[in-house]
Protein backbone atom coordinates (compact mmCIF):
# COMPACT_ATOMS: atom_id res chain seq x y z
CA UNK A 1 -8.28 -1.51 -40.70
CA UNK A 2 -9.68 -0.80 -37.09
CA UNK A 3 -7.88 -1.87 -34.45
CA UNK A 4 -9.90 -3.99 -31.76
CA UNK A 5 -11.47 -1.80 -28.42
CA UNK A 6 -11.49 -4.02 -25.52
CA UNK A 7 -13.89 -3.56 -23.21
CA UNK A 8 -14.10 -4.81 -19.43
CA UNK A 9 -16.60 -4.41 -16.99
CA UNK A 10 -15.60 -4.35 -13.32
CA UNK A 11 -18.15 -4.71 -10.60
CA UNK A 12 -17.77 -5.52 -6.81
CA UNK A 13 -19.95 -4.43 -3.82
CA UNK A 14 -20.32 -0.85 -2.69
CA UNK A 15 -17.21 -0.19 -0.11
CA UNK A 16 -14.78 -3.23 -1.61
CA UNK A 17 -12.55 -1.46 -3.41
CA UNK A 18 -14.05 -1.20 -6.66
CA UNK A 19 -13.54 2.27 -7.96
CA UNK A 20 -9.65 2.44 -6.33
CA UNK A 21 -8.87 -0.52 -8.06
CA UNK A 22 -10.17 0.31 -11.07
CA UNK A 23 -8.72 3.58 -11.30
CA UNK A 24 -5.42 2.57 -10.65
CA UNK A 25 -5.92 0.10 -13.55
CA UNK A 26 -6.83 2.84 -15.36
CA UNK A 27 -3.66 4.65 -14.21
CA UNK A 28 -1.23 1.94 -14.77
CA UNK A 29 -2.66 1.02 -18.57
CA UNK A 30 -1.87 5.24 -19.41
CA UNK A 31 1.48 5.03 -18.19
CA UNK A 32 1.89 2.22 -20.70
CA UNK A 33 0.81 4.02 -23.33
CA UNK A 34 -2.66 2.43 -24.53
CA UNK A 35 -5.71 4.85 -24.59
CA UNK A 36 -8.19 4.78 -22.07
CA UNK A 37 -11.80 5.75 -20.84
CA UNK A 38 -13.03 5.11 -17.21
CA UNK A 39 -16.74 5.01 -17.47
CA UNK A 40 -18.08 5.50 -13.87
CA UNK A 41 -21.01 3.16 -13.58
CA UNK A 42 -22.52 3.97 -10.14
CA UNK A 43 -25.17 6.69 -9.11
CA UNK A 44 -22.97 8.50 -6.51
CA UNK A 45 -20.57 9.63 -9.68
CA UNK A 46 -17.35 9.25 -8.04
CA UNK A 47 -15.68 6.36 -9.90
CA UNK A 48 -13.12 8.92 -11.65
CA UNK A 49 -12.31 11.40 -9.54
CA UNK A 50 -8.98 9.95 -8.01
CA UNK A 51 -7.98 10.16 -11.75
CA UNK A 52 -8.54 14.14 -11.75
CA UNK A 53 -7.00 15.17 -8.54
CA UNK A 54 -10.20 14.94 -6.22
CA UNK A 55 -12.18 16.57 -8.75
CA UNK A 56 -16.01 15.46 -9.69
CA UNK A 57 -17.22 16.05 -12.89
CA UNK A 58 -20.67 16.60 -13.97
CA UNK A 59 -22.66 13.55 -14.97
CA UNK A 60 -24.64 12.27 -18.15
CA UNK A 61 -27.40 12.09 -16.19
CA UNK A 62 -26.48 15.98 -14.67
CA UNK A 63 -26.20 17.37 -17.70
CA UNK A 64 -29.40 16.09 -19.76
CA UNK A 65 -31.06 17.67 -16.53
CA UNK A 66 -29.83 20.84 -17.50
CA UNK A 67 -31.44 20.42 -21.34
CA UNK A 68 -32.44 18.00 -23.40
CA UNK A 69 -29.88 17.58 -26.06
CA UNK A 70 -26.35 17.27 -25.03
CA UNK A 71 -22.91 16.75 -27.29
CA UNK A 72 -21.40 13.95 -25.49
CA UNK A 73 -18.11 15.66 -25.42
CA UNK A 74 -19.54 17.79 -22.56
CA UNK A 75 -19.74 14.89 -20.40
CA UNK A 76 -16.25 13.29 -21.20
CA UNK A 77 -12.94 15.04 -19.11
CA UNK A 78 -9.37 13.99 -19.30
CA UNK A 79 -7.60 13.02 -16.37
CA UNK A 80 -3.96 11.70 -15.20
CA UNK A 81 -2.03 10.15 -18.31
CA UNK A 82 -4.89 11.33 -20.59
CA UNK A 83 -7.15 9.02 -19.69
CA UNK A 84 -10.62 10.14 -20.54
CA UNK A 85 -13.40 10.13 -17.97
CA UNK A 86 -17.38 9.62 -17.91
CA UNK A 87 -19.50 9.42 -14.87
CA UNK A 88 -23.10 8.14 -16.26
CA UNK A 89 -24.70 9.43 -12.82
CA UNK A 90 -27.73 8.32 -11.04
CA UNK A 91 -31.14 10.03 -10.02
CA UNK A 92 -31.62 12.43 -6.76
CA UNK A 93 -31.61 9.80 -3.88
CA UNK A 94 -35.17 7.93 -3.22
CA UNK A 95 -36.74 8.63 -6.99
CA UNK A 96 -35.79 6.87 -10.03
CA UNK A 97 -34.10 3.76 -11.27
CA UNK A 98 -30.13 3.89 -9.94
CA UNK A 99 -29.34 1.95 -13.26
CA UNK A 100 -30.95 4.39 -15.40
CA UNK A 101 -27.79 6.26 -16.09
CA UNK A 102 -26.14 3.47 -17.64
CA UNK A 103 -28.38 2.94 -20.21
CA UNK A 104 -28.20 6.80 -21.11
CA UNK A 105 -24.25 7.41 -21.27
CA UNK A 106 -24.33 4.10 -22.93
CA UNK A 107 -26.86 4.91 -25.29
CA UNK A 108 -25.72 8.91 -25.65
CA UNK A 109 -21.76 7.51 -26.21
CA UNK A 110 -22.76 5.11 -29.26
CA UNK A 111 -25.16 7.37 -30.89
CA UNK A 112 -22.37 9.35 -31.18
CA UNK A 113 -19.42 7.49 -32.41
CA UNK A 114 -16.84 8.49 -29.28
CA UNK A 115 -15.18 5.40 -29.05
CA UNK A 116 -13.97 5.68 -32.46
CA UNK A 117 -13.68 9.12 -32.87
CA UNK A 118 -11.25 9.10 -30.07
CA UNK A 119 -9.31 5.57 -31.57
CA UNK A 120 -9.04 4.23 -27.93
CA UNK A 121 -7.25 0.68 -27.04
CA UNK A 122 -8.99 0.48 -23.93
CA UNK A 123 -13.33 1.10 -22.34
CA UNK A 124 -13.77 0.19 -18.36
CA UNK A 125 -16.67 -0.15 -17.06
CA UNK A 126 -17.03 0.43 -13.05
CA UNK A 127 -19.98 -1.13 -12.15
CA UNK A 128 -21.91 -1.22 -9.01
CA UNK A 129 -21.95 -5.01 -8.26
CA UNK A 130 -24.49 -5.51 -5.28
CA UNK A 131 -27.68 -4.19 -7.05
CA UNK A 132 -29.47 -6.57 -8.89
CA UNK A 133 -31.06 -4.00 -11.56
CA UNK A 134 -31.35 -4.06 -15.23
CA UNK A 135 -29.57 -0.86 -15.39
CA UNK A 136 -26.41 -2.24 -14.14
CA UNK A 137 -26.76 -5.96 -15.79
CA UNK A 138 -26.54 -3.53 -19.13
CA UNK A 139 -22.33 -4.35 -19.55
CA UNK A 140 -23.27 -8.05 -19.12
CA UNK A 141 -26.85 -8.75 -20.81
CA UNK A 142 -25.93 -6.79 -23.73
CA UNK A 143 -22.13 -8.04 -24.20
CA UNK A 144 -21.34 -4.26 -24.23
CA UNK A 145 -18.38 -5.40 -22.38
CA UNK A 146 -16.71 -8.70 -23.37
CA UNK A 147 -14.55 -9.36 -20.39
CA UNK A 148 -16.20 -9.08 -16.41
CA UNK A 149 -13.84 -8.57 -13.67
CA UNK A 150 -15.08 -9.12 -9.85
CA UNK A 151 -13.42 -7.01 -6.97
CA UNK A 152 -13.79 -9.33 -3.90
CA UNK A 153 -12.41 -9.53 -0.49
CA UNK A 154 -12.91 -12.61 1.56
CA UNK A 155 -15.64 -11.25 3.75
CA UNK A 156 -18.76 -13.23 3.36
CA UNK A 157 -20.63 -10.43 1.91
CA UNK A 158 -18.60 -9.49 -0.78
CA UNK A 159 -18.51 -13.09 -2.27
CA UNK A 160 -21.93 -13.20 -2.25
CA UNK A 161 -22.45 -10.15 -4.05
CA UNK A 162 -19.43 -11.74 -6.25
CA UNK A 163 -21.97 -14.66 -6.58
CA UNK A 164 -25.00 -12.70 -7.74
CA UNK A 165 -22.73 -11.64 -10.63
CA UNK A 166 -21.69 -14.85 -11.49
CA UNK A 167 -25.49 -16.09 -11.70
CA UNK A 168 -26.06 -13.25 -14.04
CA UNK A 169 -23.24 -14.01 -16.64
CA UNK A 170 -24.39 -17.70 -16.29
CA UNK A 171 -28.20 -16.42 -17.25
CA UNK A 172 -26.96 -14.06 -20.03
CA UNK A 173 -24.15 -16.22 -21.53
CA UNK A 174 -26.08 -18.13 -23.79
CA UNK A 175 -27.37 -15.04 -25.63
CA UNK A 176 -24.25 -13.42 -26.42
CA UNK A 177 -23.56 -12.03 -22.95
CA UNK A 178 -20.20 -10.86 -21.45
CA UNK A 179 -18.16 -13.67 -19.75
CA UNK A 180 -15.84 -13.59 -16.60
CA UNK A 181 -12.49 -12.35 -16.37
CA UNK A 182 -12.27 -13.74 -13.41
CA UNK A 183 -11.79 -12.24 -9.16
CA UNK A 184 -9.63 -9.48 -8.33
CA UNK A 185 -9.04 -10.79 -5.02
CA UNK A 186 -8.56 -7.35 -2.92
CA UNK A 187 -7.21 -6.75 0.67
CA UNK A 188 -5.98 -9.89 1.02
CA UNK A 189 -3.08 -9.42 3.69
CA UNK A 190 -3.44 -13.26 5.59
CA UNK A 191 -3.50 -17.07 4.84
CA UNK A 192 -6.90 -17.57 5.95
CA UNK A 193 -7.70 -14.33 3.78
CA UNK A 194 -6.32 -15.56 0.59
CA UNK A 195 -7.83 -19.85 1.73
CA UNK A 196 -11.12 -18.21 1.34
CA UNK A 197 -11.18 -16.62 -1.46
CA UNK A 198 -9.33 -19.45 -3.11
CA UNK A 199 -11.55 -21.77 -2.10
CA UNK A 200 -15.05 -19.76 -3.34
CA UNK A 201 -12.78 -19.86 -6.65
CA UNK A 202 -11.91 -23.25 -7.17
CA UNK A 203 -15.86 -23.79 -6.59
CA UNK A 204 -17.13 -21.56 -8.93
CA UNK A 205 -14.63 -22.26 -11.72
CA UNK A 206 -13.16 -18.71 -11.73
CA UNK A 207 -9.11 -18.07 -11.95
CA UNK A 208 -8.14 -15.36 -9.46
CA UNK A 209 -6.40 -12.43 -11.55
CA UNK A 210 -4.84 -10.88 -8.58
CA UNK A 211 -3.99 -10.52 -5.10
CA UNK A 212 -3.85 -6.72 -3.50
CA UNK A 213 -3.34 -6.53 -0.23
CA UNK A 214 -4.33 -3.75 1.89
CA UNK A 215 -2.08 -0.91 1.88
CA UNK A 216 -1.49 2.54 4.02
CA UNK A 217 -0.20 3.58 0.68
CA UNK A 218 -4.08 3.16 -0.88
CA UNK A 219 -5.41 5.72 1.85
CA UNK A 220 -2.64 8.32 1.60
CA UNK A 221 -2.94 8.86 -1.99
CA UNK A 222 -6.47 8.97 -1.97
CA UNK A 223 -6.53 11.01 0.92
CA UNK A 224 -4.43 13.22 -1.70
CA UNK A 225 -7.06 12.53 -4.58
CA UNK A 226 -4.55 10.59 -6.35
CA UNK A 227 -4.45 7.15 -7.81
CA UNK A 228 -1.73 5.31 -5.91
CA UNK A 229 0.61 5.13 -9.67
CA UNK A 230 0.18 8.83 -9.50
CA UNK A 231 0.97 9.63 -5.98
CA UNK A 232 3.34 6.57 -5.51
CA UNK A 233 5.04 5.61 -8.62
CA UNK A 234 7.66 3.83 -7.03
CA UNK A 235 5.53 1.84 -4.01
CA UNK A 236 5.03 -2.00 -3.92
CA UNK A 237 1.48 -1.50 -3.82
CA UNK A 238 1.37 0.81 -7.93
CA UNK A 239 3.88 -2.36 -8.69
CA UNK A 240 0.67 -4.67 -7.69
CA UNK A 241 -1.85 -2.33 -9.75
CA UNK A 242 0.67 -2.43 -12.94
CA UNK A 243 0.98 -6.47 -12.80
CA UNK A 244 -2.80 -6.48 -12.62
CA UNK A 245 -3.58 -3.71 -15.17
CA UNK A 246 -0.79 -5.92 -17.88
CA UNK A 247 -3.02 -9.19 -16.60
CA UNK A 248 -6.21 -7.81 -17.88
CA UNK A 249 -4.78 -6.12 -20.97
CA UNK A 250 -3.31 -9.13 -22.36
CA UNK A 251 -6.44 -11.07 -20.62
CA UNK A 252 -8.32 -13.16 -23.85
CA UNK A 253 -10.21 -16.18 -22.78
CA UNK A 254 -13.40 -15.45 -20.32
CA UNK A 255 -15.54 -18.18 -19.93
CA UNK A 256 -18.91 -18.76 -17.90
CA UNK A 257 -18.70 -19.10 -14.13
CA UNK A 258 -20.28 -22.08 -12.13
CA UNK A 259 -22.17 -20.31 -9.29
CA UNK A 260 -23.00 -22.23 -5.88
CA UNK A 261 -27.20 -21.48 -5.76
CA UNK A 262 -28.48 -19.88 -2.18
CA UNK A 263 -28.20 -23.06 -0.16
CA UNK A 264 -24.70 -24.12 -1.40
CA UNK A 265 -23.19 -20.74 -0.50
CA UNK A 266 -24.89 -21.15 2.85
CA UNK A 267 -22.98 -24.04 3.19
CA UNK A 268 -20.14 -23.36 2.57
CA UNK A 269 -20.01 -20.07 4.62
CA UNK A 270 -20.91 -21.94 7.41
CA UNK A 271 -18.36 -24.86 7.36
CA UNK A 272 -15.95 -22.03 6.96
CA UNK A 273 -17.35 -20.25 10.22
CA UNK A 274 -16.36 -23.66 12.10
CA UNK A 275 -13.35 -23.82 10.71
CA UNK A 276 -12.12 -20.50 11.95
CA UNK A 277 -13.49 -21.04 15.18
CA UNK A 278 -11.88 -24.10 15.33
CA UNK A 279 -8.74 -22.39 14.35
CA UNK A 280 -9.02 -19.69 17.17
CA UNK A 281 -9.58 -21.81 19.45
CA UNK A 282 -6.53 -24.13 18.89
CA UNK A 283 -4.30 -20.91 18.53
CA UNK A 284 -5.74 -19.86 22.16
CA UNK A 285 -4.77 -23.46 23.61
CA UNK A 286 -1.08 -23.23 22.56
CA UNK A 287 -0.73 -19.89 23.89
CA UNK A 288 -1.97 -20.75 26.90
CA UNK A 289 0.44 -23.90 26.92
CA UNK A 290 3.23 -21.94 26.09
CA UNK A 291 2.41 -19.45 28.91
């Protein structure tokens, strides 16, 4: 009998974190011994390449330039632990659809039987999660991927993008869409960091998965093209990536996410604005009493 692939789909705004996190996900699953693929889901093709020593590889998209027919082999390298990596690519920059790519590797990958020819335990999607396109809804409108994962911080702009998501799985779920994981809750180094983010949770209905703080440790390996459970086995920080990565492998029950609509999120933002303010401005007052 075949065993089971799981396959997640993680997605967060450009610049969040995404593709570090995910990596070292990847990273930390290999060193336990399950079989993995990173599938890089963004047009700029770099989702993997932490994961191969600062090393791009070509893209689907790159190589069916080149001809028409293309083995999908020639688009899939192996990288730390053995973890196999795809980049799906996206077109030159102001001509074609960004999402495009997605539906090709996708498309090219099952035609082709990879997943089982290569008996893996383990598919991750890294998904661009602040474009609204069809290309990149693919892991969620087609239930490609049956768990979603959000990377958010607690800056305004990354939980709305988290919220855009959200309204997508709750449009898709009722015909046989992915579900959500739940929020990856990343650079979270402060109370009122962590209140926030807590908070746009407990309104949405979503369970946070994990808290990563920031971390020097983050820059210096990728800095050295590394993952940081490559370059920094032994750091706090690949400790934080290896309790996430064992969260989401043993992770079973997604469900469907209650969104706040436009003027809710509003809202919200804003009575969190005041309430910072507010907090400032009390924390100035007692210095200046103690002084």
């Amino acid at each position: 009998m075949a065993k089971k692939l799981k396959q997640i789909a993680i997605y967060g705004k450009g610049g969040i974190g995404k593709s570090t996190t995910t990596s070292n996900i990847s990273a930390a699953l290999a060193e336990a011994g399950y079989k993995v693929m990173q599938f890089g889901a963004d047009p700029k093709a770099d989702s993997t390449n932490t994961l191969r020593g600062g090393e791009y590889i070509p893209s689907v998209l790159d190589l069916l330039a080149e001809r028409r027919r293309v083995d999908a082999y020639e688009a899939i390298f192996e990288g730390f632990g053995g973890i196999y990596c795809v980049e799906a690519g996206g077109p030159q920059p102001g001509v074609g659809c960004a999402g495009r790519g997605i539906i090709t590797a996708v498309e090219l990958l099952k035609q082709q039987r990879v997943f089982e020819e290569l008996d893996l335990d383990i598919v991750i999607y890294d998904v661009l999660g602040d474009v609204v396109c069809g290309g990149f809804a693919v892991p969620v409108r087609e239930g490609i991927a049956e768990h979603v994962f959000t990377v958010s911080s607690s800056d305004f702009m990354a939980i709305y993008a988290a919220n855009n998501l959200f309204r997508g799985i709750e449009r898709f779920s009722n015909s046989g869409g992915a579900l959500l994981g739940g929020i990856i809750a990343n650079s979270i180094n402060t109370d009122f960091q962590r209140e926030i983010i807590d908070d746009f949770a407990a309104r949405t209905d979503t369970p946070i998965v994990q808290y990563v703080p920031r971390s020097l440790t983050v820059t210096q390996a990728e800095l050295s093209g590394r993952t940081t459970i490559e370059a920094a086995p032994q750091s706090a920080q690949a400790d934080v990536y290896r309790q996430l990565a064992r969260r989401i492998a043993e992770h079973t029950d997604s469900k469907v996410p209650t969104p706040l609509n436009p003027t809710q999120l509003r809202e919200w933002s804003a009575r969190w604005a005041d309430h910072l303010v507010a907090a400032e401005q009390a924390e100035a007052e007692r210095s200046r009493q103690v002084a």
